[in-house]
PDB file of N, CA and C in Angstrom:
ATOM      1  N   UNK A   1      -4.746  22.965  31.031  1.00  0.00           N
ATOM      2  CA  UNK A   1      -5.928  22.329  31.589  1.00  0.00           C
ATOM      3  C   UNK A   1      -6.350  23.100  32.840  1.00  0.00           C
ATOM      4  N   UNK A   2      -7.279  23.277  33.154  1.00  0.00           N
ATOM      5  CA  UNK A   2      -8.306  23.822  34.263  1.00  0.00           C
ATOM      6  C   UNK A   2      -7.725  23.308  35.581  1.00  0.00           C
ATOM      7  N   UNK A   3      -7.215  24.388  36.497  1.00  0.00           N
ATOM      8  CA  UNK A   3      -7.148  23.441  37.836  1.00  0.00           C
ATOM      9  C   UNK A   3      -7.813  22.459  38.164  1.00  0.00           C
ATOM     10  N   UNK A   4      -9.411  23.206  38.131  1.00  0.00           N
ATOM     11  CA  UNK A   4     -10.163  21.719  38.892  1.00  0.00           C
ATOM     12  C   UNK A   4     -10.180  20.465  37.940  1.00  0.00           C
ATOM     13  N   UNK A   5     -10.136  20.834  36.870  1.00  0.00           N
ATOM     14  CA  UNK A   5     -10.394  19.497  36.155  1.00  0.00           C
ATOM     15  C   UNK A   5      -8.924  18.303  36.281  1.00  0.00           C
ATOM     16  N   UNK A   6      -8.068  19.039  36.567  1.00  0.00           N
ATOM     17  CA  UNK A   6      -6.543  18.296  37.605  1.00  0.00           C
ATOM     18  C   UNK A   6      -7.344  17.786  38.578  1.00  0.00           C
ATOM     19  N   UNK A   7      -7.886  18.734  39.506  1.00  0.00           N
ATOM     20  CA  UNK A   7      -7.991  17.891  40.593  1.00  0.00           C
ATOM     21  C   UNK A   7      -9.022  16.761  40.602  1.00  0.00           C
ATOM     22  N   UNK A   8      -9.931  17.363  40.232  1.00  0.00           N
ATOM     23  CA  UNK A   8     -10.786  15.832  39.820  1.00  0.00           C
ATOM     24  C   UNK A   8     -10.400  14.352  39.315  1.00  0.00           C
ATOM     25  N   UNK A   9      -9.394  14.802  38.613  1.00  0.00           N
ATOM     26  CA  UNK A   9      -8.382  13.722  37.842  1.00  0.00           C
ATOM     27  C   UNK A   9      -7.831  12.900  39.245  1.00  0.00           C
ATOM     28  N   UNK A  10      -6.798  13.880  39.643  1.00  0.00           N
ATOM     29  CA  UNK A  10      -6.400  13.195  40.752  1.00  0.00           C
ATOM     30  C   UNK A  10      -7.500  12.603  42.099  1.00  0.00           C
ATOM     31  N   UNK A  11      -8.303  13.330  42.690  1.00  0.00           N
ATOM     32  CA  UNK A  11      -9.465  12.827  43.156  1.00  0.00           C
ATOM     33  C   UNK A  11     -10.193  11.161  43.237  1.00  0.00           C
ATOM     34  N   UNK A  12     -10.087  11.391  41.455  1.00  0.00           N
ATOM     35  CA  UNK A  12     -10.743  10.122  41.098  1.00  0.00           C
ATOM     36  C   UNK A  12     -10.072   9.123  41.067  1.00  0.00           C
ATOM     37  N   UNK A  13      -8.931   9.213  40.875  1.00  0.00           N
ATOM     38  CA  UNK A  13      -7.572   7.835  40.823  1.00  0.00           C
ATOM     39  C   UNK A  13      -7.348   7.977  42.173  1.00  0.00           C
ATOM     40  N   UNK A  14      -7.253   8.658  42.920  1.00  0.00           N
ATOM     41  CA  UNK A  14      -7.048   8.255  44.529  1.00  0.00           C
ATOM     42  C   UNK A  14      -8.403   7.349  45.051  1.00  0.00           C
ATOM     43  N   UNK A  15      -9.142   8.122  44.376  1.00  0.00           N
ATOM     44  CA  UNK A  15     -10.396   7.119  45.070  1.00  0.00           C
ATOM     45  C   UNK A  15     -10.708   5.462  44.278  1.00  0.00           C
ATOM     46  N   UNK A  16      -9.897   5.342  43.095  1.00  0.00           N
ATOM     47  CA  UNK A  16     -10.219   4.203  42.845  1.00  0.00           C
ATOM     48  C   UNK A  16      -9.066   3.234  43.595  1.00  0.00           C
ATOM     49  N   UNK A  17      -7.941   3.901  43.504  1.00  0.00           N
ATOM     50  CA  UNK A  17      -6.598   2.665  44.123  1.00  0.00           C
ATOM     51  C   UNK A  17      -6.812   2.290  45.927  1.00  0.00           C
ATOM     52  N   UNK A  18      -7.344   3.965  46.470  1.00  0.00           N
ATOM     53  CA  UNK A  18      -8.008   3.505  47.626  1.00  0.00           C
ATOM     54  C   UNK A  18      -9.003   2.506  48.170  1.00  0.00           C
ATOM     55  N   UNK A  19     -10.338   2.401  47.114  1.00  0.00           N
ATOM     56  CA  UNK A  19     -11.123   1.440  47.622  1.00  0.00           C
ATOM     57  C   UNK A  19     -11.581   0.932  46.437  1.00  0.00           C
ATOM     58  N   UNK A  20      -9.982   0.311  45.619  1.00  0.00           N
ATOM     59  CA  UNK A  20     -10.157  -0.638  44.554  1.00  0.00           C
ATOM     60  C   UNK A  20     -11.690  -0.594  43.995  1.00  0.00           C
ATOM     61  N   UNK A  21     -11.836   0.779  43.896  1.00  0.00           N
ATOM     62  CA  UNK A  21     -12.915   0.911  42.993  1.00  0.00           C
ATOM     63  C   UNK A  21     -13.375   1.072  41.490  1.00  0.00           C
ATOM     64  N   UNK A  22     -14.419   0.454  41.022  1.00  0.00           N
ATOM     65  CA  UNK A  22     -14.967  -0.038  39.591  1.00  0.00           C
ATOM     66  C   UNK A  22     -14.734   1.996  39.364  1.00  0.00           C
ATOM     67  N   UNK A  23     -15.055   2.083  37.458  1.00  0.00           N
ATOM     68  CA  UNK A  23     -15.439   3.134  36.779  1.00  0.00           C
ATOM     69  C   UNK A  23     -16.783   3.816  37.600  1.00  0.00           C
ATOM     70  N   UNK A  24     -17.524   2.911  37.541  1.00  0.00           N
ATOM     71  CA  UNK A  24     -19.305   3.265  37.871  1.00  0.00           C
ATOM     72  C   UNK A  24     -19.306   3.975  39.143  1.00  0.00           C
ATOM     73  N   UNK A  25     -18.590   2.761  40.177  1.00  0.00           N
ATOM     74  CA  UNK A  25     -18.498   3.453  41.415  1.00  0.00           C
ATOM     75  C   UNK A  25     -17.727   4.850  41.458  1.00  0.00           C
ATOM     76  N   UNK A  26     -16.704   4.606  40.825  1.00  0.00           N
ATOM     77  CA  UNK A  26     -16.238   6.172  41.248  1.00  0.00           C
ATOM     78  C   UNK A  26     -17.007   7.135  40.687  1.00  0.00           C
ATOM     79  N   UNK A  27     -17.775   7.078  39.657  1.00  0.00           N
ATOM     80  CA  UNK A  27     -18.526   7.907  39.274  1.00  0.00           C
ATOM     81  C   UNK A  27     -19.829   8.285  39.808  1.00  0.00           C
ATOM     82  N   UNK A  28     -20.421   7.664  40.766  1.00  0.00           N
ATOM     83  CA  UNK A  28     -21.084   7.461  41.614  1.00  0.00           C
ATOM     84  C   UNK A  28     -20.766   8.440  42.953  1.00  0.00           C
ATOM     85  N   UNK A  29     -19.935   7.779  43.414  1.00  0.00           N
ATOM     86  CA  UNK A  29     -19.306   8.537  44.020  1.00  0.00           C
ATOM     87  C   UNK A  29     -18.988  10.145  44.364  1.00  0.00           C
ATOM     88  N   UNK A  30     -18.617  10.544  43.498  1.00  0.00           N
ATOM     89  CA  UNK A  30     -17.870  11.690  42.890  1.00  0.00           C
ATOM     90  C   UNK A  30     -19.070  12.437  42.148  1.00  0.00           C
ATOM     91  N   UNK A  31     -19.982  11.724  41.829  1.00  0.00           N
ATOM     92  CA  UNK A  31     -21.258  12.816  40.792  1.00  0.00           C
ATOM     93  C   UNK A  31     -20.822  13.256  39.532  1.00  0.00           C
ATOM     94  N   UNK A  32     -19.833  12.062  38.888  1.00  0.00           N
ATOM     95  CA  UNK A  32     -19.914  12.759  37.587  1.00  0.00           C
ATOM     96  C   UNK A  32     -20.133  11.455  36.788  1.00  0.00           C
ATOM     97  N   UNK A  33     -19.892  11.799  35.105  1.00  0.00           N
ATOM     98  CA  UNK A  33     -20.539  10.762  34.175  1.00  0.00           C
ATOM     99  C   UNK A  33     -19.502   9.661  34.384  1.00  0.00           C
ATOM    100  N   UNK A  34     -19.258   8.016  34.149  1.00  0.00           N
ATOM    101  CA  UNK A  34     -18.233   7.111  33.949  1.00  0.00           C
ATOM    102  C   UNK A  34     -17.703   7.707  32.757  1.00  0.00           C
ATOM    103  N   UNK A  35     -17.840   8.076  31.719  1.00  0.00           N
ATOM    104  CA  UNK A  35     -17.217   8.886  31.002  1.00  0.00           C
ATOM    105  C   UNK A  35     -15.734   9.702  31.433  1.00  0.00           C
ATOM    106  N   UNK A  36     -16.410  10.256  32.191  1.00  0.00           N
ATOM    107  CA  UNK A  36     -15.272  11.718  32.431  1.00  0.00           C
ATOM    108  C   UNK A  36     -14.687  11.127  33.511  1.00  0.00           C
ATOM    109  N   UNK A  37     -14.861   9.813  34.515  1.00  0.00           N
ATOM    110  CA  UNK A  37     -13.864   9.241  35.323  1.00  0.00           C
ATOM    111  C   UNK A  37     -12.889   8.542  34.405  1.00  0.00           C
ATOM    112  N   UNK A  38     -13.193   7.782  33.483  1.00  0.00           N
ATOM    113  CA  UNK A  38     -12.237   7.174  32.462  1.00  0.00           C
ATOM    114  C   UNK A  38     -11.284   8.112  31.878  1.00  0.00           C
ATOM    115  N   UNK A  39     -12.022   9.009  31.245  1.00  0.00           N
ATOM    116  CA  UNK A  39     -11.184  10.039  30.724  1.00  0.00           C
ATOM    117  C   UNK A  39     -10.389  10.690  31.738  1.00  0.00           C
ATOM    118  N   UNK A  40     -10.992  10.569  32.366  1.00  0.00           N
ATOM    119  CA  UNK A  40      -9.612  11.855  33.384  1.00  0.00           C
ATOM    120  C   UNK A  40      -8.319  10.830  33.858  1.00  0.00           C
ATOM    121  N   UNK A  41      -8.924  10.024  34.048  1.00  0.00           N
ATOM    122  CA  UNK A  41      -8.012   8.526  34.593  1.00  0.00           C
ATOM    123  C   UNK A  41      -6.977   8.286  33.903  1.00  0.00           C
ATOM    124  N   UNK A  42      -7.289   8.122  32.710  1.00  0.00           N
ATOM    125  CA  UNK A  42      -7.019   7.457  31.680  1.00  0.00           C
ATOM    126  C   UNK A  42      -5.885   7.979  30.494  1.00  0.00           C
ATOM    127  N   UNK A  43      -6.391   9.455  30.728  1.00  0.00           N
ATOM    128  CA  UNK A  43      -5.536  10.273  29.412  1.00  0.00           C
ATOM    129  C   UNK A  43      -5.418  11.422  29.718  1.00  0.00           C
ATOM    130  N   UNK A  44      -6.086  12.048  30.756  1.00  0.00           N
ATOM    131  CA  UNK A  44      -5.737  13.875  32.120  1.00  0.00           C
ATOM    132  C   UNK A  44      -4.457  13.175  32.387  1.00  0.00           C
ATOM    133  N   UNK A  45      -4.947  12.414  33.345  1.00  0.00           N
ATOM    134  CA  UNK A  45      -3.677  12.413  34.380  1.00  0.00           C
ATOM    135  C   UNK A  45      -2.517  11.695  34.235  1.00  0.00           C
ATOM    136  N   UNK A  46      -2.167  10.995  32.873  1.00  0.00           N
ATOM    137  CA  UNK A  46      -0.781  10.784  32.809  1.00  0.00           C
ATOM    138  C   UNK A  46      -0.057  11.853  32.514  1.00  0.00           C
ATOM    139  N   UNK A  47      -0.817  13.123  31.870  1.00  0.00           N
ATOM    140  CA  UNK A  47      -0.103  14.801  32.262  1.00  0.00           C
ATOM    141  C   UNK A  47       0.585  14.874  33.774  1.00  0.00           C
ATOM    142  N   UNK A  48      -0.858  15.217  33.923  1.00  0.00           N
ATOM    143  CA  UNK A  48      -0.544  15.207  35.286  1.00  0.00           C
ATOM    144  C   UNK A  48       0.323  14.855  36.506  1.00  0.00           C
ATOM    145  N   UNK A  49       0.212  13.312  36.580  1.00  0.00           N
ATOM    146  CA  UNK A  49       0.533  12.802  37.491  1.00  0.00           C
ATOM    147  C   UNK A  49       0.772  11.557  37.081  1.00  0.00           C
ATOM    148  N   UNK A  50       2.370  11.079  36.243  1.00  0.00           N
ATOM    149  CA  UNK A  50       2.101   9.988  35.595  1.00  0.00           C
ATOM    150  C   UNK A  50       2.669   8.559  36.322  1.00  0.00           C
ATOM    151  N   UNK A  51       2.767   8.993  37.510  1.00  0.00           N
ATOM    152  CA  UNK A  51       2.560   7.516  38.717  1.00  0.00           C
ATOM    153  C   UNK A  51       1.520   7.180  39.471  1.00  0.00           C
ATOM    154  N   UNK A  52       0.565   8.109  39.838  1.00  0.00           N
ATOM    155  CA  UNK A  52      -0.913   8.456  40.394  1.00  0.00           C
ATOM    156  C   UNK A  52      -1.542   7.169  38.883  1.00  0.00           C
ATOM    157  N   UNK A  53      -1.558   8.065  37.984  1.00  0.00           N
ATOM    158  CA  UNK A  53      -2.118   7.586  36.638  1.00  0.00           C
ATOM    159  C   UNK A  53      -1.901   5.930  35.815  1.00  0.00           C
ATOM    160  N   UNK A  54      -0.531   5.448  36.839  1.00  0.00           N
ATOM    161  CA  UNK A  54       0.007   4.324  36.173  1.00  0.00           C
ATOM    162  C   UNK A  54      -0.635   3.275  37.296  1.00  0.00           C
ATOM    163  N   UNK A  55      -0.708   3.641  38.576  1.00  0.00           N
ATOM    164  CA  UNK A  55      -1.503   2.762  39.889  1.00  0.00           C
ATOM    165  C   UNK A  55      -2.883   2.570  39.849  1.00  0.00           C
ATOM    166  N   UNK A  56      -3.141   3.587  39.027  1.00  0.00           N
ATOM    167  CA  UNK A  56      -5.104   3.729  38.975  1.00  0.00           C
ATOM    168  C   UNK A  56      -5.141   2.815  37.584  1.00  0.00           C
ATOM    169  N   UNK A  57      -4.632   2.873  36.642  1.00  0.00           N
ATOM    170  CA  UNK A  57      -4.315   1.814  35.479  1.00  0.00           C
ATOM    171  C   UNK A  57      -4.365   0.239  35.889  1.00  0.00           C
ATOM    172  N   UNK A  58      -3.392  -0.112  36.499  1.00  0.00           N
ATOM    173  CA  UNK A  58      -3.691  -0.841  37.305  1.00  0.00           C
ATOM    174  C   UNK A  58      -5.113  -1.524  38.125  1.00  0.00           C
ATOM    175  N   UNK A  59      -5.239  -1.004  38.947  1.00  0.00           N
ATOM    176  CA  UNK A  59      -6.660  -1.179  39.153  1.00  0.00           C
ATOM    177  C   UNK A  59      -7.855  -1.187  38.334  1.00  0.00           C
ATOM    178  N   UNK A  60      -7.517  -0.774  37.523  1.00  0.00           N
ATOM    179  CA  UNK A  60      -8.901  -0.773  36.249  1.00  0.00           C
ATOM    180  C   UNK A  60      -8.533  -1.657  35.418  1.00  0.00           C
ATOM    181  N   UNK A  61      -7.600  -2.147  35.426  1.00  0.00           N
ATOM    182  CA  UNK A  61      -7.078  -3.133  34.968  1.00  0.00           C
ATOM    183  C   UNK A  61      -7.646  -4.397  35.033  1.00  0.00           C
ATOM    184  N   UNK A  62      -6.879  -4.682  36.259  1.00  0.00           N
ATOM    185  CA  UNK A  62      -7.734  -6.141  36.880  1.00  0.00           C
ATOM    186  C   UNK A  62      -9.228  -5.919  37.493  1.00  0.00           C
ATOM    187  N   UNK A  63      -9.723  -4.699  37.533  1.00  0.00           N
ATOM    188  CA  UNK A  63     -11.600  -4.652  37.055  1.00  0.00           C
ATOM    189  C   UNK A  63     -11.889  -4.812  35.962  1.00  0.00           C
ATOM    190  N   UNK A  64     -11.355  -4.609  34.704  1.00  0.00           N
ATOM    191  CA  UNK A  64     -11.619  -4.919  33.469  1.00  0.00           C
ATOM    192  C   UNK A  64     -11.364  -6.624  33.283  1.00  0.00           C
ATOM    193  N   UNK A  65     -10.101  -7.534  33.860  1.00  0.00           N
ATOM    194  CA  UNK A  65     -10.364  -8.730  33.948  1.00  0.00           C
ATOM    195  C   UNK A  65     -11.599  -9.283  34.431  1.00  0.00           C
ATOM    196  N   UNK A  66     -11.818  -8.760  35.521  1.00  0.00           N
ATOM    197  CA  UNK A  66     -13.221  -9.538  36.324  1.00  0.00           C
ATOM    198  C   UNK A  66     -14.637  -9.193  36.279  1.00  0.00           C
ATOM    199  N   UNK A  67     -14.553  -8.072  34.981  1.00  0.00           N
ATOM    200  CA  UNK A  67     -16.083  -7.713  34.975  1.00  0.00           C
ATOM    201  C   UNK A  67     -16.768  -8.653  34.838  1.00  0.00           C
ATOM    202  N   UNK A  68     -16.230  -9.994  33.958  1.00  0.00           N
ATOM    203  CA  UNK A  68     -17.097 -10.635  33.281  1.00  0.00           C
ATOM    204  C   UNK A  68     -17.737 -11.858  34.286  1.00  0.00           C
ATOM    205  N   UNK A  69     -17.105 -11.789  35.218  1.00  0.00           N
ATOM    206  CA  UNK A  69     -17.431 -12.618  36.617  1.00  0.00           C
ATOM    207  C   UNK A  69     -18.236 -11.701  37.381  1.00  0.00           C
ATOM    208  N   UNK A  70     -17.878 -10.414  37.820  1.00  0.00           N
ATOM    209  CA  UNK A  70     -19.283  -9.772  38.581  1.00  0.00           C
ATOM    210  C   UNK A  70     -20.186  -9.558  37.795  1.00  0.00           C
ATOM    211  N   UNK A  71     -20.165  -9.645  36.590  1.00  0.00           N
ATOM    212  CA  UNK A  71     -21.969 -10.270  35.653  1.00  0.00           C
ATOM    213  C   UNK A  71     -22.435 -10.889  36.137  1.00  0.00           C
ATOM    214  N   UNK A  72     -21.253 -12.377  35.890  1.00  0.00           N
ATOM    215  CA  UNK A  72     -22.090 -13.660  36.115  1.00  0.00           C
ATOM    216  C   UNK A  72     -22.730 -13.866  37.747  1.00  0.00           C
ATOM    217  N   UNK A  73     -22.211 -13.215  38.301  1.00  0.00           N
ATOM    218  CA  UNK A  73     -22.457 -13.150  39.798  1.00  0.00           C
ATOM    219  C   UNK A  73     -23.626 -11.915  40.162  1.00  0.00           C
ATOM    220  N   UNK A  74     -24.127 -11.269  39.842  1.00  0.00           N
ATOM    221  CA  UNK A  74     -24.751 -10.684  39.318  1.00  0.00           C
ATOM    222  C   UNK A  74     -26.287 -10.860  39.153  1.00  0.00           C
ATOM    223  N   UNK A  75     -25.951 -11.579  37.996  1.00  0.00           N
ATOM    224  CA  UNK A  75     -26.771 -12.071  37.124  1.00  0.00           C
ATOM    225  C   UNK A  75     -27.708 -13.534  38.068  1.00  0.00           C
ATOM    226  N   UNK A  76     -26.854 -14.245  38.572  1.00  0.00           N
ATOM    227  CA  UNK A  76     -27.163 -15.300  39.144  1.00  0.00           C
ATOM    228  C   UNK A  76     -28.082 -14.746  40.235  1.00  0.00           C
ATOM    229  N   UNK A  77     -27.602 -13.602  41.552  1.00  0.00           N
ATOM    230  CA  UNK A  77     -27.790 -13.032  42.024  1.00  0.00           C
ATOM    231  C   UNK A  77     -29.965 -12.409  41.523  1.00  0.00           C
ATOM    232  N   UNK A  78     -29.890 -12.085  40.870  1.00  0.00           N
ATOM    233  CA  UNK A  78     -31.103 -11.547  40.302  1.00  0.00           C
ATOM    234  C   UNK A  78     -32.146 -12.846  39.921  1.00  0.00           C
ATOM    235  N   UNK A  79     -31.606 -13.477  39.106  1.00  0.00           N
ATOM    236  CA  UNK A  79     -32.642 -15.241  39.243  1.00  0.00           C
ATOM    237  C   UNK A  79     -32.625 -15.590  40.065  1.00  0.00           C
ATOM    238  N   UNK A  80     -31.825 -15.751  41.514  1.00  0.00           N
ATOM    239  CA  UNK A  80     -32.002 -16.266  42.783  1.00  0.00           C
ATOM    240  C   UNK A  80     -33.151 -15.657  43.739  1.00  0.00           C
ATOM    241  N   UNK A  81     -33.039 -14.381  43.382  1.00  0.00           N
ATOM    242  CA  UNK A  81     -33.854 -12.941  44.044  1.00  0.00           C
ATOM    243  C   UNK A  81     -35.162 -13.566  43.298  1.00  0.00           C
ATOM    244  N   UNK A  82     -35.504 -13.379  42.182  1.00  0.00           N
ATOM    245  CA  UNK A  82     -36.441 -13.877  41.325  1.00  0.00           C
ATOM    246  C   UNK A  82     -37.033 -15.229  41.790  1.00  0.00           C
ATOM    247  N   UNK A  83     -36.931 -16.063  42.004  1.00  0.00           N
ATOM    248  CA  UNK A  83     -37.171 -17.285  42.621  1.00  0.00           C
ATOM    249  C   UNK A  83     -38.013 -17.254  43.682  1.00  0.00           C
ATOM    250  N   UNK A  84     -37.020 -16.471  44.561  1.00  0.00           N
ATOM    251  CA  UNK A  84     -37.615 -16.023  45.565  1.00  0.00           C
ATOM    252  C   UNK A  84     -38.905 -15.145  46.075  1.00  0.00           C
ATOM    253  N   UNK A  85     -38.872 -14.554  45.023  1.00  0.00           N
ATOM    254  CA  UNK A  85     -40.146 -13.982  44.997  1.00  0.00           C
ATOM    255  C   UNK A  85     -41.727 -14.533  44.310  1.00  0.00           C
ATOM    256  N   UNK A  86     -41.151 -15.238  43.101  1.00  0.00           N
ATOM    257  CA  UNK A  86     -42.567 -16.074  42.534  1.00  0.00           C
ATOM    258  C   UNK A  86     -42.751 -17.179  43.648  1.00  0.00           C
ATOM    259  N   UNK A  87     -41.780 -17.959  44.627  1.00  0.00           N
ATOM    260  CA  UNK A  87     -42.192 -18.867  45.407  1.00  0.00           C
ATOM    261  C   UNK A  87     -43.188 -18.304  46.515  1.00  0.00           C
ATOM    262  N   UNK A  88     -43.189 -17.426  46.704  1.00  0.00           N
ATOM    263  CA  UNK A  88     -43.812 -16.923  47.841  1.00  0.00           C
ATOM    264  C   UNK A  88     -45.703 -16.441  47.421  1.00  0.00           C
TER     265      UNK A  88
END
């Protein structure tokens, strides 16, 4: 595998266990697709680095539990916004 594409790997799992960050965000972040943060996360870096790789697991973990609550929160969020704006 490509140095940099290691380091990116690692990069990106430091930056998610650091600031318990979502797929999107780190991809955001970092300027690349959620794609290639998953992938590198996910299936690079247990090559790599397979305790880095098992902590960032983790964390995507219990973001994958709670996506379905920052929808709903979200979501609520946007009809509230909405409200707010036809009242006016």
């Amino acid at each position: 595998m490509k140095e940099y594409i290691e380091e990116r790997a690692v990069e990106a799992a430091r930056y998610i266990i650091e600031q318990n960050a979502t797929v999107r965000q780190t991809a955001k972040e970092l300027g690349i697709s959620k794609s290639t943060v998953h992938k590198d996360v996910t299936e690079r870096l247990r090559s790599i680095n397979p305790t880095l790789a098992a902590k960032a697991r983790k964390v995507l973990d219990v973001n994958k539990s709670e996506r379905h609550i920052r929808g709903g929160l979200a979501t609520k969020e946007k009809y509230l916004h909405e409200k707010e704006v036809h009242a006016r």
